[in-house]
Protein backbone atom coordinates (compact mmCIF):
# COMPACT_ATOMS: atom_id res chain seq x y z
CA UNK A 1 0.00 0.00 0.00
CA UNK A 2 1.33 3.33 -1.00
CA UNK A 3 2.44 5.57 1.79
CA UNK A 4 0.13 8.86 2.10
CA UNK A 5 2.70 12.01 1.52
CA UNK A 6 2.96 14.98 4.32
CA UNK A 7 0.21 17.50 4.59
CA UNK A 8 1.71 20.75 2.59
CA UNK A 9 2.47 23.17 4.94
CA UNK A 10 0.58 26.45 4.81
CA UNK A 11 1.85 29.36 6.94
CA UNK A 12 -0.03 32.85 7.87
CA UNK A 13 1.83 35.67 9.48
CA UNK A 14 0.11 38.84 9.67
CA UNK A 15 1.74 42.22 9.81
CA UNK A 16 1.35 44.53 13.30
CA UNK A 17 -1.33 46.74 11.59
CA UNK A 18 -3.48 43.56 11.20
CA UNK A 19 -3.04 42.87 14.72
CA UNK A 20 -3.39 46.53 15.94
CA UNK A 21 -6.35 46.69 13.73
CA UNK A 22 -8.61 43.68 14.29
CA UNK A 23 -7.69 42.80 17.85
CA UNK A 24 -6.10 46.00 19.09
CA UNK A 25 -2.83 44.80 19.82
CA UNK A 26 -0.28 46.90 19.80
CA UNK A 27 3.44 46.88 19.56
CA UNK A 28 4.80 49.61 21.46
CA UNK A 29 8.27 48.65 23.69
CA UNK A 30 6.61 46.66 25.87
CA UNK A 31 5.38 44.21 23.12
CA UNK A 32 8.83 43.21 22.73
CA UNK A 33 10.52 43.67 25.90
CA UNK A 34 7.90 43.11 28.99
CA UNK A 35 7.75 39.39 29.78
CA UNK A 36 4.39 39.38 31.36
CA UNK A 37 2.90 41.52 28.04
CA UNK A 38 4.52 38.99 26.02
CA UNK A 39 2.87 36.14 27.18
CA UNK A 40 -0.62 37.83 27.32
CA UNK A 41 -0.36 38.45 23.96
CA UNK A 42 0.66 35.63 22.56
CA UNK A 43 -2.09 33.87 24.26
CA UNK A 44 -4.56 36.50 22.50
CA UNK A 45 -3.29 35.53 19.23
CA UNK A 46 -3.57 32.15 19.48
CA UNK A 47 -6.88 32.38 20.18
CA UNK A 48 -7.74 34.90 16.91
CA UNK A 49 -5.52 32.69 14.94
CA UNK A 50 -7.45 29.65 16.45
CA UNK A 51 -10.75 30.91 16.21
CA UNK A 52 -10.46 33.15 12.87
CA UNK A 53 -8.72 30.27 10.73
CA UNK A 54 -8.16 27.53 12.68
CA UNK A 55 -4.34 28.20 12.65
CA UNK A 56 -2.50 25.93 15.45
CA UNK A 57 -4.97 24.47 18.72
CA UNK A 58 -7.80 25.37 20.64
CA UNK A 59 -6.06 24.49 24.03
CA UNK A 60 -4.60 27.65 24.38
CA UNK A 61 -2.36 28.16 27.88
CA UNK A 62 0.18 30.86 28.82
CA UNK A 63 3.57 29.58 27.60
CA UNK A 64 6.85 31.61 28.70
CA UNK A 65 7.36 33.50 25.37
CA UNK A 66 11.63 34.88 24.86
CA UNK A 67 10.00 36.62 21.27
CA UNK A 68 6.83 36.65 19.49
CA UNK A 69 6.03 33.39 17.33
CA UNK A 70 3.57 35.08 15.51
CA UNK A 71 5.16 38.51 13.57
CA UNK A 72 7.90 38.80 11.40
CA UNK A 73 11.03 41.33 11.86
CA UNK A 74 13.17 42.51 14.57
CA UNK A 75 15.55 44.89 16.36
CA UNK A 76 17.82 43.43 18.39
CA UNK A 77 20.63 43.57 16.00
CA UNK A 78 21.19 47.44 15.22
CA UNK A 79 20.32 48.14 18.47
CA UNK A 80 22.81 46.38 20.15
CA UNK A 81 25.11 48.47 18.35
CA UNK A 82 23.71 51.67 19.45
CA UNK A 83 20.78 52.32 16.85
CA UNK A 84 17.91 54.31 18.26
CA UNK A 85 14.60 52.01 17.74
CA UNK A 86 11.00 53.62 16.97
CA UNK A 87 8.05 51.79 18.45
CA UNK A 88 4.17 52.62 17.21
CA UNK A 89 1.19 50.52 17.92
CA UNK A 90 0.67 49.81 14.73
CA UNK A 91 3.52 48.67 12.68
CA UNK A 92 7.09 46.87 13.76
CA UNK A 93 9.77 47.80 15.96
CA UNK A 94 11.94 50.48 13.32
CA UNK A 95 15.68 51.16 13.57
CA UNK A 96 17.11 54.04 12.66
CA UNK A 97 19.98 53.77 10.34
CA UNK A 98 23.19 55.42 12.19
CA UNK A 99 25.45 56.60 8.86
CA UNK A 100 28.66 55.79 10.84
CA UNK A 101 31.84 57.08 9.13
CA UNK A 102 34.61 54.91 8.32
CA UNK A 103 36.83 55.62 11.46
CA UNK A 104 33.58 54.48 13.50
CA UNK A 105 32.92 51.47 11.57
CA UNK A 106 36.99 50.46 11.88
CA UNK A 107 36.54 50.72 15.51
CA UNK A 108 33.23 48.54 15.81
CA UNK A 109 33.67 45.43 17.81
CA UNK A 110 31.32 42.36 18.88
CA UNK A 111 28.77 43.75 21.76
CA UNK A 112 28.92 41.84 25.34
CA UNK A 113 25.61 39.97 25.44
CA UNK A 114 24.97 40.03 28.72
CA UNK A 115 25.76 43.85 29.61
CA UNK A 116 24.54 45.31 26.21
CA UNK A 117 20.52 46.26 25.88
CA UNK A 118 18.15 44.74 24.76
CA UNK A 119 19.98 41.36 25.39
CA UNK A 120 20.79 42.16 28.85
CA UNK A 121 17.30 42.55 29.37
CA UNK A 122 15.92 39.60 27.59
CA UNK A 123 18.82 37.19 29.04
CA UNK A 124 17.35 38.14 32.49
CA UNK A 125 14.05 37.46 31.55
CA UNK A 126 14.46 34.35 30.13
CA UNK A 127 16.94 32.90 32.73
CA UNK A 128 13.56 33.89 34.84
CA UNK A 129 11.09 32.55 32.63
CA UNK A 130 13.15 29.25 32.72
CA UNK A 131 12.97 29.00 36.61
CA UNK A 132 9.53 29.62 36.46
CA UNK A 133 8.52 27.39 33.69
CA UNK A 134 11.02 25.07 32.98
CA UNK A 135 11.39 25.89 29.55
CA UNK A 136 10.97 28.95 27.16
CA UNK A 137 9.60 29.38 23.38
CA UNK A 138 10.49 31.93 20.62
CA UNK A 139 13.24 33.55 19.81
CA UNK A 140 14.93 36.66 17.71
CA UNK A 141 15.11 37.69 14.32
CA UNK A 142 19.06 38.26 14.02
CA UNK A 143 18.66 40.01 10.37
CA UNK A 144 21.72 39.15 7.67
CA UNK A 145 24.81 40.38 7.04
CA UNK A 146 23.66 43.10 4.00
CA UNK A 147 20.58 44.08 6.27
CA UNK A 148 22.18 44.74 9.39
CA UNK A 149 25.65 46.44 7.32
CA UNK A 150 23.07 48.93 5.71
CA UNK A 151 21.75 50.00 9.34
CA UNK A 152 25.01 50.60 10.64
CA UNK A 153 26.45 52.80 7.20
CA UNK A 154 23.53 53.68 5.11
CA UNK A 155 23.65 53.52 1.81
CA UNK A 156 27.48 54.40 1.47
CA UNK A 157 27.79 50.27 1.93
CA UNK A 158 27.00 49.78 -1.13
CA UNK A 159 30.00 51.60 -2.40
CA UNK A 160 32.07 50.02 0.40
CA UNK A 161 31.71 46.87 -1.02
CA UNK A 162 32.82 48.14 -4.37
CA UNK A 163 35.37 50.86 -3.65
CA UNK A 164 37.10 50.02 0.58
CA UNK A 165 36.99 46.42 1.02
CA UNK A 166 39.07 47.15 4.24
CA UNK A 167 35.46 48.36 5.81
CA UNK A 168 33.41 46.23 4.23
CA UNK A 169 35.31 43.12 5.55
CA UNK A 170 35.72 44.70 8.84
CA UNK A 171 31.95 45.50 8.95
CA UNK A 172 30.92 42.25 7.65
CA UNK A 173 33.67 40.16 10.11
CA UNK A 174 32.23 41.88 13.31
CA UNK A 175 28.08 41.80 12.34
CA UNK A 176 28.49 38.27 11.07
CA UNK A 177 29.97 37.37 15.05
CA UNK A 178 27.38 39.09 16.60
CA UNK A 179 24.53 37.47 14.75
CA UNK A 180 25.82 34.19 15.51
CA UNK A 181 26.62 34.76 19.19
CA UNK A 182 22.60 36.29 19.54
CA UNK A 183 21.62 33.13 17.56
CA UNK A 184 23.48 30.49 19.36
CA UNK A 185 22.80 32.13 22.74
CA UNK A 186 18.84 32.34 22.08
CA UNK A 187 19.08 28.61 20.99
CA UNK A 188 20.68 27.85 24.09
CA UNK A 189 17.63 28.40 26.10
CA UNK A 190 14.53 27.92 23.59
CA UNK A 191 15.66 25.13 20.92
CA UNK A 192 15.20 27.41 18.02
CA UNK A 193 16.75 30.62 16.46
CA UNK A 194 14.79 30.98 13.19
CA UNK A 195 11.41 31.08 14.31
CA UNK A 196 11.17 35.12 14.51
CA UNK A 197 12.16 35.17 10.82
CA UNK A 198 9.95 32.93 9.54
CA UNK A 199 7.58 30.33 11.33
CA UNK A 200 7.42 28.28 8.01
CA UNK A 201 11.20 26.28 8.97
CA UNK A 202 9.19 24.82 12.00
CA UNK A 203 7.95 22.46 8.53
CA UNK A 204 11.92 21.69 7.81
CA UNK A 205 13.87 21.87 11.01
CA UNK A 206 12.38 23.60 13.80
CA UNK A 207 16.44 24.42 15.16
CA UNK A 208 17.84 25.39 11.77
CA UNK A 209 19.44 29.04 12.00
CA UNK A 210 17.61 31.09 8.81
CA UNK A 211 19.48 34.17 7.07
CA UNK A 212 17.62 37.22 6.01
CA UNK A 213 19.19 37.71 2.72
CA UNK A 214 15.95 40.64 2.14
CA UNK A 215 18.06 43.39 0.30
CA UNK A 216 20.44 41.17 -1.56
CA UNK A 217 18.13 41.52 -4.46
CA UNK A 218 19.65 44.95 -4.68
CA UNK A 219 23.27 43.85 -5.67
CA UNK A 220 24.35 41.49 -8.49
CA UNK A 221 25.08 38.11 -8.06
CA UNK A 222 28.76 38.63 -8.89
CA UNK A 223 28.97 41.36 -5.89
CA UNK A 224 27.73 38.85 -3.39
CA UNK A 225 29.81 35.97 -4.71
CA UNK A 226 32.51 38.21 -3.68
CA UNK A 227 31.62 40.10 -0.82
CA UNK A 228 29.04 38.53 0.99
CA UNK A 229 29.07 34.71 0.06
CA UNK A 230 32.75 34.24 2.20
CA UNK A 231 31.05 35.92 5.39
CA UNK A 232 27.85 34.19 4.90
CA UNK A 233 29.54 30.53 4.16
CA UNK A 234 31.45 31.26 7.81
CA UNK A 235 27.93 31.95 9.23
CA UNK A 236 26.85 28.61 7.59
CA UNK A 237 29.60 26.16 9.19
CA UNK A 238 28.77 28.07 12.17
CA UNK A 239 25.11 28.30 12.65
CA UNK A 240 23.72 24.20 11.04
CA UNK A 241 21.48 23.94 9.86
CA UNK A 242 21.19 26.32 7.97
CA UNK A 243 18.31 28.76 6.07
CA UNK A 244 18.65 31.16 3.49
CA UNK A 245 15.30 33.68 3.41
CA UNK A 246 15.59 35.71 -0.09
CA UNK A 247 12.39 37.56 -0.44
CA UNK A 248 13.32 39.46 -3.18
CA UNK A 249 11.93 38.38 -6.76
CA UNK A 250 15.26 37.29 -8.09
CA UNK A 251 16.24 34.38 -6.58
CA UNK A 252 17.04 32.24 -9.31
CA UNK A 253 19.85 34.58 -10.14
CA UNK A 254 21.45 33.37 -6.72
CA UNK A 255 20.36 30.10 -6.22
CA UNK A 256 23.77 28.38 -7.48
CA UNK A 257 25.86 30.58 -4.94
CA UNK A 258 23.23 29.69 -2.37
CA UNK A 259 23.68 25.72 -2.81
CA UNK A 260 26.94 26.44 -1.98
CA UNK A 261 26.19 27.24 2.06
CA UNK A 262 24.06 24.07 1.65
CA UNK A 263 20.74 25.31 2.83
CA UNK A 264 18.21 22.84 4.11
CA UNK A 265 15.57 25.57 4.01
CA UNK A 266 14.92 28.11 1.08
CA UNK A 267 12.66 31.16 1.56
CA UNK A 268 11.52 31.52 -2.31
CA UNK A 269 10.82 35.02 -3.17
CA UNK A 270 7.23 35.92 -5.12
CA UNK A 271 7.97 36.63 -8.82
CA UNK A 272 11.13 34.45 -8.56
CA UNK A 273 11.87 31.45 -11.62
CA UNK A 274 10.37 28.83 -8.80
CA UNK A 275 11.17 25.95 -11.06
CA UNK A 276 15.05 27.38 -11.82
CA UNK A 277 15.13 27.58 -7.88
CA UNK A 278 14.29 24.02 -7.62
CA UNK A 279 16.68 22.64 -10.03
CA UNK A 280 19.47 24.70 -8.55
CA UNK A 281 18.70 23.80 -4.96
CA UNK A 282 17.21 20.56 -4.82
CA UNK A 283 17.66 18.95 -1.99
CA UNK A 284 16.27 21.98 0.13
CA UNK A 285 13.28 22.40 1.25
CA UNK A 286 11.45 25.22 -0.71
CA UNK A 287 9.19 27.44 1.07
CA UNK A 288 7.32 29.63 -1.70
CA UNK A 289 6.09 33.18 -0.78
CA UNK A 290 3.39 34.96 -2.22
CA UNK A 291 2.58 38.19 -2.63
CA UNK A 292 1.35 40.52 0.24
CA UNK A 293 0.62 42.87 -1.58
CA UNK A 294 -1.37 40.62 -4.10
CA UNK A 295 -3.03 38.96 -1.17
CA UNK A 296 -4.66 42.26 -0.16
CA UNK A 297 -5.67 43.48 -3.71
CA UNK A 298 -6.47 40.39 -5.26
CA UNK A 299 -9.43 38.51 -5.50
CA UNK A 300 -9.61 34.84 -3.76
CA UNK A 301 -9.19 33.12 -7.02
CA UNK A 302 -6.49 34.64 -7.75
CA UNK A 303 -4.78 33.70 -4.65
CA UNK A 304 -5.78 30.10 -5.57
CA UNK A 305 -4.23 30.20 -9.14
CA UNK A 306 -1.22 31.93 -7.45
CA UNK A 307 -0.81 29.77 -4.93
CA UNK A 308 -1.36 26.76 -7.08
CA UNK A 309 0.52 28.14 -9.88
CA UNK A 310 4.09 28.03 -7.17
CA UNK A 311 3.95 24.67 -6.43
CA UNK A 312 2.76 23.15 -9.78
CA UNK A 313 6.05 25.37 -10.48
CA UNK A 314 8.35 23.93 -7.88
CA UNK A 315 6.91 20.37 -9.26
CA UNK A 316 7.43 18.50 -5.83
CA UNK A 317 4.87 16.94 -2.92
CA UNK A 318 7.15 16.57 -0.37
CA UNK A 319 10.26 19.24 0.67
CA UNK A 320 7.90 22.02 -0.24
CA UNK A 321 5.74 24.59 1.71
CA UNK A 322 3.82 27.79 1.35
CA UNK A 323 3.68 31.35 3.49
CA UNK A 324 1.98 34.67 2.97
CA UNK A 325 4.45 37.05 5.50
CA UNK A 326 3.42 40.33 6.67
CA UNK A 327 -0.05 40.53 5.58
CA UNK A 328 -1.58 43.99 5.84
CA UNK A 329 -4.61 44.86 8.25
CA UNK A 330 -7.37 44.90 5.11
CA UNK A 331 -6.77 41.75 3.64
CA UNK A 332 -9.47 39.87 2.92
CA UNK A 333 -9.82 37.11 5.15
CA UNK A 334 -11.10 34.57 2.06
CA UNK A 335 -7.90 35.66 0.33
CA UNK A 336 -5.69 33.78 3.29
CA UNK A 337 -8.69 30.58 3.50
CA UNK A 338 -7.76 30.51 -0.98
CA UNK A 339 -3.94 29.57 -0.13
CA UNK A 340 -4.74 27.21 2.45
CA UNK A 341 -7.17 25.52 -0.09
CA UNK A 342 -4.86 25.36 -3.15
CA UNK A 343 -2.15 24.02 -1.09
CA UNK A 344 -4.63 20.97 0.00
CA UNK A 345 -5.70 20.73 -3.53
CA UNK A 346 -2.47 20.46 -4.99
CA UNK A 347 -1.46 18.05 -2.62
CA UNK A 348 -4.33 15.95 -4.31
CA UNK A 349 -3.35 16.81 -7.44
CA UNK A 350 0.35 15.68 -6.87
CA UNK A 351 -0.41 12.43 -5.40
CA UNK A 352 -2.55 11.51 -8.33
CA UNK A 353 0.02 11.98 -10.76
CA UNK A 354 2.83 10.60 -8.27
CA UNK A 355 5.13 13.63 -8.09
């Protein structure tokens, strides 16, 4: 008797003016950074999630919560290295990008953890939340090494990279450190260090460390295969398993400098060559995006043709999964039930014709 194949996984995550708008929740400083706040809240969107979808369980208890499991984004990163950080109810924690000259950037080491805010803060709260609970969930989006480069020089890194390696390494060495010691620290207490950038590798490997690759799109391939790909390939042997999240609509046009970190998890970006991405990379799992921005303009069926229009793409049943990040506070909730059919449809599909 044939085996029956894995459900395709189908991940939500909705962006803070969703939350702020239909359940009121808002993400001022304490959303992030108040234990007690965190935990109420996560408990309140289980429940919406729960009761609005049918996303995750209906036995819904306070669990001690190190960073929220249900938005996507963070802070941590530029501000342990001194960035100021804007909160608002309604949309994400927002660094401010500090424009460092090159003396200041030279002179830029690896933060302590445990004496540097916000980790000093969080590592006290979950060392607590540990005592109290015996274990702690979530975890912190650590950013990637052209992200988190940008927020410390602006746009003058992109002419770093192409005119003063001498910074750009330097830059790169020390960020590259410090996103790896947040990562494996996190880890240390929760299990997981990926989660906060995308909920979809809990489908792959639930521990894997995932790299937010989000403004690589803006470089060509040959710049990263010379400036970033070394830094991020150290990050790799450091940090397995390993993610790459490329959100941009060009992945295909990395995908063959990717296999080299030797991803088990592949954010696919909407508008990307999904089947190029799956010949390049194929023994990772692909996780295809769509649209946001489609998702709140479109109609439901064409959600369902988009949705089902990425995985007849990516051509596989198994090692394969699909997310909408970041949704915005109109869309239509019949637009997010549309991906969650196609996905069960295809899955039909596929096992009828044995892919």
């Amino acid at each position: 008797m044939a085996s029956v194949p894995p459900k395709i996984p189908v991940h939500a995550v909705f962006s803070p003016s969703w939350w702020f708008r239909h359940y009121g929740i808002a993400f001022d400083e304490d959303f992030y950074l108040n234990a007690e706040r965190r935990i109420e809240d996560d408990v309140r969107m289980r429940r919406a999630l729960w009761e609005r979808f049918g996303i995750g369980s209906g036995e819904i208890a306070p669990r001690p919560v190190a960073g929220s499991l249900h938005i996507a984004g963070g802070f941590v990163m530029p501000a342990l290295f001194g960035n100021k950080i804007r909160f608002s109810a309604g949309q994400a924690a927002w660094p401010e990008v500090s424009e460092r000259s090159r003396e200041e950037v030279l002179a830029l080491t690896a933060p302590d953890l445990a004496t540097t805010w916000p980790m000093s803060e969080l590592l006290r709260q979950m060392e607590e939340l540990r005592a109290r609970f015996g274990y702690v969930v979530g975890d912190l989006n650590t950013g990637g090494l052209l992200n988190n480069a940008m927020e410390q020089r602006g746009n003058q890194f992109f002419l770093d990279m192409l005119e003063d390696a001498e910074v750009a390494e330097h830059l790169l060495g020390v960020l590259g450190e410090t996103q790896a010691a947040v990562a494996k620290c996190v880890k240390s207490y929760t299990g997981t260090c990926g989660i906060a950038t995308n909920v979809s590798v809990a489908a792959c490997d639930a521990s894997l460390y995932l790299h937010s690759n989000c403004s690589v799109q803006m470089i060509s391939p040959a710049l990263y295969a010379q400036r970033l790909l070394p830094h991020e390939k150290t990050l790799a042997e450091a940090m397995r398993p390993y993610g790459v999240h490329h959100c941009g609509n060009n992945l295909h046009l990395f995908a063959r400098h990717y296999a080299q970190l030797e991803p088990v998890f592949v954010d696919v970006g909407w508008g990307s060559d999904i089947g190029r991405c799956a010949a390049e990379l194929p023994g990772a799992f692909l996780n295809l995006r769509l649209s946001p921005v489609r998702m709140l303009q479109e109609s439901a069926g064409e959600i369902y043709a988009d949705t089902l229009g990425a995985l007849r793409a990516a051509g596989r049943r198994e090692r394969v999964g699909v997310c909408c990040i970041n949704m915005d506070g109109q869309t239509p909730d019949e637009n997010v039930a549309a991906m969650f059919r196609a996905a069960a449809d295809y899955e039909k599909e596929a096992a009828g014709g044995r892919q």
